[in-house]
C-alpha atoms as a PDB file:
ATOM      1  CA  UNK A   1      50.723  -6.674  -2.802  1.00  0.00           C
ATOM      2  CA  UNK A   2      52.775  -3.852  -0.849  1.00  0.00           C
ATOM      3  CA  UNK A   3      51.250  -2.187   2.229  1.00  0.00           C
ATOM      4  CA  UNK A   4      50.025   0.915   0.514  1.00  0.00           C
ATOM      5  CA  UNK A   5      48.805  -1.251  -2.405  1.00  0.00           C
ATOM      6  CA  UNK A   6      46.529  -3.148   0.646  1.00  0.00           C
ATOM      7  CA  UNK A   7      45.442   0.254   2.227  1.00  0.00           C
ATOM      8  CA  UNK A   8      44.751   1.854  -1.256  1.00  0.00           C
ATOM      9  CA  UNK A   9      42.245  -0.628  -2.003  1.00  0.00           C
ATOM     10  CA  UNK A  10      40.876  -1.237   1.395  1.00  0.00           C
ATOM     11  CA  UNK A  11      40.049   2.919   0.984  1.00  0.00           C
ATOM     12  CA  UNK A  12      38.348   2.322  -2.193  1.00  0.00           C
ATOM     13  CA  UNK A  13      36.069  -0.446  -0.926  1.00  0.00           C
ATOM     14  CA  UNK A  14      35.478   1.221   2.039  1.00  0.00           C
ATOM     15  CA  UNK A  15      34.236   4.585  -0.076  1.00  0.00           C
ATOM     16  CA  UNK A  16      32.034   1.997  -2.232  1.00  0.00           C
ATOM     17  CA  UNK A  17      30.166   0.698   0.994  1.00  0.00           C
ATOM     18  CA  UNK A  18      29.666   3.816   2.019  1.00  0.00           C
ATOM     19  CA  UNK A  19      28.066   5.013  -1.216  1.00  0.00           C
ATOM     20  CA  UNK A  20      25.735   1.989  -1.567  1.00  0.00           C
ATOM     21  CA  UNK A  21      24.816   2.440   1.722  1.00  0.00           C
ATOM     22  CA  UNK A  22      23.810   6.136   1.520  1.00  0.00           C
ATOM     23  CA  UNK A  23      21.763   4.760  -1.768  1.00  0.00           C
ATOM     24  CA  UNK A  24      20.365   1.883  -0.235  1.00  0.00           C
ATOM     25  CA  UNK A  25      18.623   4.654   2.620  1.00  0.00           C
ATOM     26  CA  UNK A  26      18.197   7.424  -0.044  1.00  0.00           C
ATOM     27  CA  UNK A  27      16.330   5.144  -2.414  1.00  0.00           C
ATOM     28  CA  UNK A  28      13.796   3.860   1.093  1.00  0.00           C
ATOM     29  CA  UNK A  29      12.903   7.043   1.920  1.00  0.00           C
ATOM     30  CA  UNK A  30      12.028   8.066  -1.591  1.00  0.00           C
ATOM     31  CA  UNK A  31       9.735   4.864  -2.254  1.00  0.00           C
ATOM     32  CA  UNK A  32       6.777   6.027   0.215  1.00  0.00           C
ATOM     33  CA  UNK A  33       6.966   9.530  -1.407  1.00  0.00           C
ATOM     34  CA  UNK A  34       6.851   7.767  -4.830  1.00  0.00           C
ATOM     35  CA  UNK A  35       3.936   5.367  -3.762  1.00  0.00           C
ATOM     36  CA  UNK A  36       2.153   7.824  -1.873  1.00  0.00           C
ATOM     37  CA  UNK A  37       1.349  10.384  -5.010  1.00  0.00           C
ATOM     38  CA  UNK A  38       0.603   7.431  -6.998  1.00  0.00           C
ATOM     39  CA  UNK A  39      -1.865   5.996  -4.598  1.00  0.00           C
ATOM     40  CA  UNK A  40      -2.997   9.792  -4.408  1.00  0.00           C
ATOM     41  CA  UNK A  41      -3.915  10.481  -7.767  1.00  0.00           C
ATOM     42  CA  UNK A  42      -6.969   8.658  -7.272  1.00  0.00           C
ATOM     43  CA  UNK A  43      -8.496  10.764  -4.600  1.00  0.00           C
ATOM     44  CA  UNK A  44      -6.974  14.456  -6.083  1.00  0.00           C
ATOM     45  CA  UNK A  45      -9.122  13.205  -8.957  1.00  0.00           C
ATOM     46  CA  UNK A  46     -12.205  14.229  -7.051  1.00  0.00           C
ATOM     47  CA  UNK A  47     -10.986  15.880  -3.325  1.00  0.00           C
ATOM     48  CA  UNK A  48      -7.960  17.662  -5.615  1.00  0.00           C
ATOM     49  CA  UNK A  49      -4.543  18.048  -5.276  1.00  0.00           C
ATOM     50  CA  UNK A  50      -5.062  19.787  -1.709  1.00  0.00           C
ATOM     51  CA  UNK A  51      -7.872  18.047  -0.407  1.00  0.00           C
ATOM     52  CA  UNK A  52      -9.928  20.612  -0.264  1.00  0.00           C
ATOM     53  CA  UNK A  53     -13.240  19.028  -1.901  1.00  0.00           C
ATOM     54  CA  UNK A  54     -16.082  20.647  -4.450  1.00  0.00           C
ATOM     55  CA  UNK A  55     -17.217  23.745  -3.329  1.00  0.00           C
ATOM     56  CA  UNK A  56     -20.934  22.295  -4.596  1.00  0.00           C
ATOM     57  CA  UNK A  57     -21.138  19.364  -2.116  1.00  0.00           C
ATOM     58  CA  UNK A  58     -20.754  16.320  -3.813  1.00  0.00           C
ATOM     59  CA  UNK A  59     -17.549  16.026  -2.336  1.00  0.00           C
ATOM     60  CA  UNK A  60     -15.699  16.916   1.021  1.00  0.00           C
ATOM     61  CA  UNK A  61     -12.731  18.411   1.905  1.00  0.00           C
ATOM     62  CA  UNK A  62     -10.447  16.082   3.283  1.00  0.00           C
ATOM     63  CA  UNK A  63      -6.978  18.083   3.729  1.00  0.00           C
ATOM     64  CA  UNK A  64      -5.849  18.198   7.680  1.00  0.00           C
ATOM     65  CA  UNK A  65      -7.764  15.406   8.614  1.00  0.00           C
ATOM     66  CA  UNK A  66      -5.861  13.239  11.734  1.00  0.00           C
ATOM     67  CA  UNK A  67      -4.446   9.262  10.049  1.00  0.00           C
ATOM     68  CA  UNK A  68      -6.885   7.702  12.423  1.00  0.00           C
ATOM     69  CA  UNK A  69      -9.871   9.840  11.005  1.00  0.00           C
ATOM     70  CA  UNK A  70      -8.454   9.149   7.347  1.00  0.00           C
ATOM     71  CA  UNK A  71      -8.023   5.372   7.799  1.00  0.00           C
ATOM     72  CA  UNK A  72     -11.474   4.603   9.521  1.00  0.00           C
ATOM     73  CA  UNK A  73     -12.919   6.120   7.043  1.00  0.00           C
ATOM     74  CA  UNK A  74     -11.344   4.080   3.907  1.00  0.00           C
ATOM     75  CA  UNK A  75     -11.511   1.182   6.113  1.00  0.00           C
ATOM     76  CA  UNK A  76     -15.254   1.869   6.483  1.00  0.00           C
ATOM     77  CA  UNK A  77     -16.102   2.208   3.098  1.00  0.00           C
ATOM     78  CA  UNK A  78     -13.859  -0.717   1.968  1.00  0.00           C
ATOM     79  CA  UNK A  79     -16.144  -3.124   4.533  1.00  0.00           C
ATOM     80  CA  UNK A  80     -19.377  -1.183   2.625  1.00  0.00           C
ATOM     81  CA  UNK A  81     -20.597  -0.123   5.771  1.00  0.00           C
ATOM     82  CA  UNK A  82     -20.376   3.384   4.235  1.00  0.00           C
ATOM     83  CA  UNK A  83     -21.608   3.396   0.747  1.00  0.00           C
ATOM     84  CA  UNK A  84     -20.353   5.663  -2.046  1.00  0.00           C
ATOM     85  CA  UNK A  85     -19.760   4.027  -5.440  1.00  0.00           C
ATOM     86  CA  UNK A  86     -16.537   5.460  -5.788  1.00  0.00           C
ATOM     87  CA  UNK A  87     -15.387   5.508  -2.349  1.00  0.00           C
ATOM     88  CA  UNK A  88     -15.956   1.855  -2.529  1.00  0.00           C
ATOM     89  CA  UNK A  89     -14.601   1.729  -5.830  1.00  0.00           C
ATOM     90  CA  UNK A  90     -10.882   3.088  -4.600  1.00  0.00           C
ATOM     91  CA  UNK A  91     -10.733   2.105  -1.203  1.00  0.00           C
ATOM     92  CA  UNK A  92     -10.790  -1.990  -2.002  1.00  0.00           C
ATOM     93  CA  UNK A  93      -8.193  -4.242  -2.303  1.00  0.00           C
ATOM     94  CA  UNK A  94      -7.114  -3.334  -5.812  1.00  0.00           C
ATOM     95  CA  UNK A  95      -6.209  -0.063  -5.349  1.00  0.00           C
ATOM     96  CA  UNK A  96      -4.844   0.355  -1.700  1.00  0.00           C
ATOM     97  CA  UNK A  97      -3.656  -3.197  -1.280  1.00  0.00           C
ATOM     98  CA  UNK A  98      -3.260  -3.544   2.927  1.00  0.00           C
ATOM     99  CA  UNK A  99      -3.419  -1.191   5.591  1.00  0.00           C
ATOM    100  CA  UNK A 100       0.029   0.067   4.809  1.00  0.00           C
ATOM    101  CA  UNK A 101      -0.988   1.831   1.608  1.00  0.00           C
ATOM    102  CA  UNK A 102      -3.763   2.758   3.688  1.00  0.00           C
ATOM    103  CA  UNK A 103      -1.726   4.403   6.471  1.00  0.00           C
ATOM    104  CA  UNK A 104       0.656   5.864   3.757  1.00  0.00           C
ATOM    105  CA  UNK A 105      -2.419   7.596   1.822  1.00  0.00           C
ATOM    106  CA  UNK A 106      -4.217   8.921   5.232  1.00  0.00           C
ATOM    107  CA  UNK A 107      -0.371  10.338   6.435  1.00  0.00           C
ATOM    108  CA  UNK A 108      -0.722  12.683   3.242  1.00  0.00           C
ATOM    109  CA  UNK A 109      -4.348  13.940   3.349  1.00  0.00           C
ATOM    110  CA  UNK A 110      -3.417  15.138   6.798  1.00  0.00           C
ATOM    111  CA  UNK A 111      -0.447  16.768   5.718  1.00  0.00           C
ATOM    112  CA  UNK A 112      -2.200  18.925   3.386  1.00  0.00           C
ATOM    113  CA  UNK A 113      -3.296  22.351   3.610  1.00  0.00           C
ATOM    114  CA  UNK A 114      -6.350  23.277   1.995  1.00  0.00           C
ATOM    115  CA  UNK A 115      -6.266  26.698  -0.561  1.00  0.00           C
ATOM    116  CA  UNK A 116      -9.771  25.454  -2.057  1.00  0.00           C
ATOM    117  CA  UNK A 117     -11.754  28.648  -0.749  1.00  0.00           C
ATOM    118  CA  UNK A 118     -14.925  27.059   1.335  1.00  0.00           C
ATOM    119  CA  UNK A 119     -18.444  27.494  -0.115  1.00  0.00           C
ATOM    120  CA  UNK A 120     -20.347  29.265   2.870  1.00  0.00           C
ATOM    121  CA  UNK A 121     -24.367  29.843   3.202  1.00  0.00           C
ATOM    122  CA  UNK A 122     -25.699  33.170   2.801  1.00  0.00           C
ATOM    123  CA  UNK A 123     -24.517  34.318   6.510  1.00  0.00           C
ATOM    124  CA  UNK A 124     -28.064  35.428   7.463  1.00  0.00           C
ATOM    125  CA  UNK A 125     -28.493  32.727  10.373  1.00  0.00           C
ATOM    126  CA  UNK A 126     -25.275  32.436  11.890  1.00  0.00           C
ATOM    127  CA  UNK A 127     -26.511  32.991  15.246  1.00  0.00           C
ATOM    128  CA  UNK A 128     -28.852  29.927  15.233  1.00  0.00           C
ATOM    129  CA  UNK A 129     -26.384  27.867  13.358  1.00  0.00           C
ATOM    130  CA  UNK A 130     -24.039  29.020  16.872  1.00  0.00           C
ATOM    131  CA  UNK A 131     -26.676  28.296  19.125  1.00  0.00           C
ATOM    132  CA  UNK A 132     -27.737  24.667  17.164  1.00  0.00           C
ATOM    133  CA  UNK A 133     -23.929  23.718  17.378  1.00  0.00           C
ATOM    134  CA  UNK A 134     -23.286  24.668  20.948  1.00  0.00           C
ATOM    135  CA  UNK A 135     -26.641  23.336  22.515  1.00  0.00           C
ATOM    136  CA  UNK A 136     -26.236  19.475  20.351  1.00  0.00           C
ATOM    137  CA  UNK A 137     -22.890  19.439  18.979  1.00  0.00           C
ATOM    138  CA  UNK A 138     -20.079  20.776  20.760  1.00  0.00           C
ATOM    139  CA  UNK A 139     -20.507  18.327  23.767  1.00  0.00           C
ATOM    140  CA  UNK A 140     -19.237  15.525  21.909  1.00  0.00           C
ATOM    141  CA  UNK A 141     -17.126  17.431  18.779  1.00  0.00           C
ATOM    142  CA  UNK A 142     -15.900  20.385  20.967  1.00  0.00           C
ATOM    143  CA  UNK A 143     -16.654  23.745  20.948  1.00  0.00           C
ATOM    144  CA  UNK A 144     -14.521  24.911  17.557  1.00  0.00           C
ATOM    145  CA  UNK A 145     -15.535  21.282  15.944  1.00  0.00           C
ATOM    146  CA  UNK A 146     -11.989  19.959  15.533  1.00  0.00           C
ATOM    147  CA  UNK A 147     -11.541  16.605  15.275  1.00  0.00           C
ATOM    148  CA  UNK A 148     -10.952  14.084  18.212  1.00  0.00           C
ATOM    149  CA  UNK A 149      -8.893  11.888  16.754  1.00  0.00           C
ATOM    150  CA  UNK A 150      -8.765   9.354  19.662  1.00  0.00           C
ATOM    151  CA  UNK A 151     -12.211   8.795  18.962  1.00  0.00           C
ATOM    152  CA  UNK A 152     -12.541   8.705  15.218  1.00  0.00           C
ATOM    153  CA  UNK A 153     -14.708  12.371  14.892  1.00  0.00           C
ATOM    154  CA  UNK A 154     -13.575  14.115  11.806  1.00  0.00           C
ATOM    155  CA  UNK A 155     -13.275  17.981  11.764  1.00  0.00           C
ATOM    156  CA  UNK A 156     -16.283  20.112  10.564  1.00  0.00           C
ATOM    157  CA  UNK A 157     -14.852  23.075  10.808  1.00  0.00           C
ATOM    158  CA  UNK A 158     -13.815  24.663   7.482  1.00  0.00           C
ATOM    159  CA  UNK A 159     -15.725  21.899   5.443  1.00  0.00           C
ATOM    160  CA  UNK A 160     -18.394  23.109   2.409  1.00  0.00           C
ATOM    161  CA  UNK A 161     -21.431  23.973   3.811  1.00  0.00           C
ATOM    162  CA  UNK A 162     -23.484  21.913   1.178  1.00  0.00           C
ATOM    163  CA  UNK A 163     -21.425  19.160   2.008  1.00  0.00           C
ATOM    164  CA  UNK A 164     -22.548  19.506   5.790  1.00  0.00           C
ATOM    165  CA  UNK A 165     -26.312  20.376   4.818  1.00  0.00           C
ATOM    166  CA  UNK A 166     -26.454  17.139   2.512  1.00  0.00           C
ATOM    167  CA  UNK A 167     -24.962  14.947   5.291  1.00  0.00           C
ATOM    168  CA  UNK A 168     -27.483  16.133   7.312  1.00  0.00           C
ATOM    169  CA  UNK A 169     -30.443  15.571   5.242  1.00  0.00           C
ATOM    170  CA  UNK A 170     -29.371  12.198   4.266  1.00  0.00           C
ATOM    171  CA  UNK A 171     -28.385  10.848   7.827  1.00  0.00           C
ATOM    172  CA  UNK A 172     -31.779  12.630   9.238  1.00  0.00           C
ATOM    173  CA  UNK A 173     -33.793  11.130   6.815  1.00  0.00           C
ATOM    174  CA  UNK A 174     -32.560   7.856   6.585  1.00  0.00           C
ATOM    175  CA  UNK A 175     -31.278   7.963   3.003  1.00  0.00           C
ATOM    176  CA  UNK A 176     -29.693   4.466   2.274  1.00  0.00           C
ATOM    177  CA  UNK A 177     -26.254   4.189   2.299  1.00  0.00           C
ATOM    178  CA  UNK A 178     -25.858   6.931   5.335  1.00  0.00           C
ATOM    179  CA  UNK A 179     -23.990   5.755   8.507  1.00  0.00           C
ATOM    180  CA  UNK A 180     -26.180   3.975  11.275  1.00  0.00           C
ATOM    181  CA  UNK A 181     -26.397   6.953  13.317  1.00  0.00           C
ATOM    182  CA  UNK A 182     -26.272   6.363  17.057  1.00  0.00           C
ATOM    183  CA  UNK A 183     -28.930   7.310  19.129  1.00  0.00           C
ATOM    184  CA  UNK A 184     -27.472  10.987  20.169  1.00  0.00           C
ATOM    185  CA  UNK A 185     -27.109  11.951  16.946  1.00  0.00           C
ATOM    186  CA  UNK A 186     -30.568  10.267  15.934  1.00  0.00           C
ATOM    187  CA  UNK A 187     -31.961  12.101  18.636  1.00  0.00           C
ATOM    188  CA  UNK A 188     -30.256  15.533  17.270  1.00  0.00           C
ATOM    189  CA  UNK A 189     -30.973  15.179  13.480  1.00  0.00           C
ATOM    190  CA  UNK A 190     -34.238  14.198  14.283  1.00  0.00           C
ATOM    191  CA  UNK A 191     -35.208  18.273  16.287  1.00  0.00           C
ATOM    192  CA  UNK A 192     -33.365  19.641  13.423  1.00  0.00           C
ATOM    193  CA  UNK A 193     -35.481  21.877  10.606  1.00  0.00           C
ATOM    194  CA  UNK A 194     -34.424  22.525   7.273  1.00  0.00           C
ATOM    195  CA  UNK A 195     -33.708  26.331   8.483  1.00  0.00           C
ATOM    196  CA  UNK A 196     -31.446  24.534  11.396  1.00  0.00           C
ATOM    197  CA  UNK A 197     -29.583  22.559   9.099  1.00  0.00           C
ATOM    198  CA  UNK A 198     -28.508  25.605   6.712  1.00  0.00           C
ATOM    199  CA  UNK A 199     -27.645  27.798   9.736  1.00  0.00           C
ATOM    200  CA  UNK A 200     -25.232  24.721  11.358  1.00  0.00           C
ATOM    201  CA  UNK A 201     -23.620  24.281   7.707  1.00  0.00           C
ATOM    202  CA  UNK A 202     -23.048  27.959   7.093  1.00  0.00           C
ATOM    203  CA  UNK A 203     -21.638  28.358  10.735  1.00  0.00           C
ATOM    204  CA  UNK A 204     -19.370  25.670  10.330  1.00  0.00           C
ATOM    205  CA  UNK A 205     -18.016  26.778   7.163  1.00  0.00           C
ATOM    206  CA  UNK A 206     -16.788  29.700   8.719  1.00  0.00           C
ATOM    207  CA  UNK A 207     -14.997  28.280  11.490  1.00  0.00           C
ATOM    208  CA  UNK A 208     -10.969  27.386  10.883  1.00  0.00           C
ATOM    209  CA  UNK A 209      -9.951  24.505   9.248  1.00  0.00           C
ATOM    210  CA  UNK A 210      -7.874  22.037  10.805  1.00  0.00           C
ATOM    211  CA  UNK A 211      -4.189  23.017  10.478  1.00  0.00           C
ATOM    212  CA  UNK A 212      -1.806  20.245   8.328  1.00  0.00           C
ATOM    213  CA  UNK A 213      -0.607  17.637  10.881  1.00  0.00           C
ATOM    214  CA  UNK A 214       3.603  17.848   9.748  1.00  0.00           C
END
């Protein structure tokens, strides 16, 4: 084989490597995106395509919320210390496999942005819903209830105020299947009337949701 002969081919493998190389890396980053909105499809079903819940209450919206918020709470329902028939149902083994899919699943819900419009009370007792949030709340979930993701507390702002006045009943009342509350939010819930309750949803409805996390 003559010199160019040896250089001509060495060019053509060399091109080839490249190529498979540049597939081998396009083809991992497109797998997550793949898996992701397969793994996704099950929660859109019900939180929808932007996570942004049932404007009724039976179901929250999710879009925005930090990974760590996300994954405590699929991990939490997978152990069945939170109980939801389908929330059980989707966050077991079958269906998210380890805490990979896990993480991969949480990563999208908090990069979505929410265009559900939130389903807000009647407005007619903001101020006490203010005054209830900032007197028992916003000591521990801040002032404009975002979340505090180092500590696992969701964001309430934004979220469907009969979502929030449900919750409330439930966890107040001892409805099985509610969290085991601690005792500062036992000792909240329990001062809270059924006029209190509507006033905190409503006035949390109206604050901003949390912004996607990119």
């Amino acid at each position: 084989m003559c010199p160019m002969e040896k250089t001509s081919y060495r060019s053509v493998w060399w091109v080839f490597l490249v190529i498979a190389c540049q597939s081998m890396v396009t083809n991992a980053a497109q797998t997550p995106v793949v898996e992701v909105k397969a793994l996704f499809a099950n929660c859109a079903a019900c939180h929808g395509a932007d996570g942004g819940g049932v404007a009724d209450g039976t179901v929250p919206a999710i879009g925005g919320q930090p990974v760590s918020v996300i994954m405590r709470q699929l991990q939490r329902f997978r152990s069945g210390e939170r109980k939801d028939l389908r929330m059980q149902h989707f966050a077991d083994a079958e269906h998210l496999t380890d805490t990979q899919q896990i993480e991969l699943v949480a990563k999208h819900v908090a990069s979505l942005r929410r265009s559900t419009p939130v389903k807000q009370g009647d407005g007619s007792q903001l101020d006490l819903g203010a005054r209830r949030w900032s007197t028992g709340c916003a000591g521990c979930h801040g002032a404009a209830a975002d979340a505090v993701a180092a500590r696992g507390i969701p964001a309430l702002a934004g979220q469907h105020a009969p979502y929030i006045e449900r919750k409330l009943r439930e966890e107040s009342n001892g409805v099985p299947g509610a969290p085991t509350l601690s005792q500062s939010h036992a000792a909240v819930f329990k001062r809270l009337t059924p006029t209190d309750r509507a006033a905190l949803a409503d006035y949390l409805s109206r604050l901003p949701p949390p912004k996607p996390m990119l």
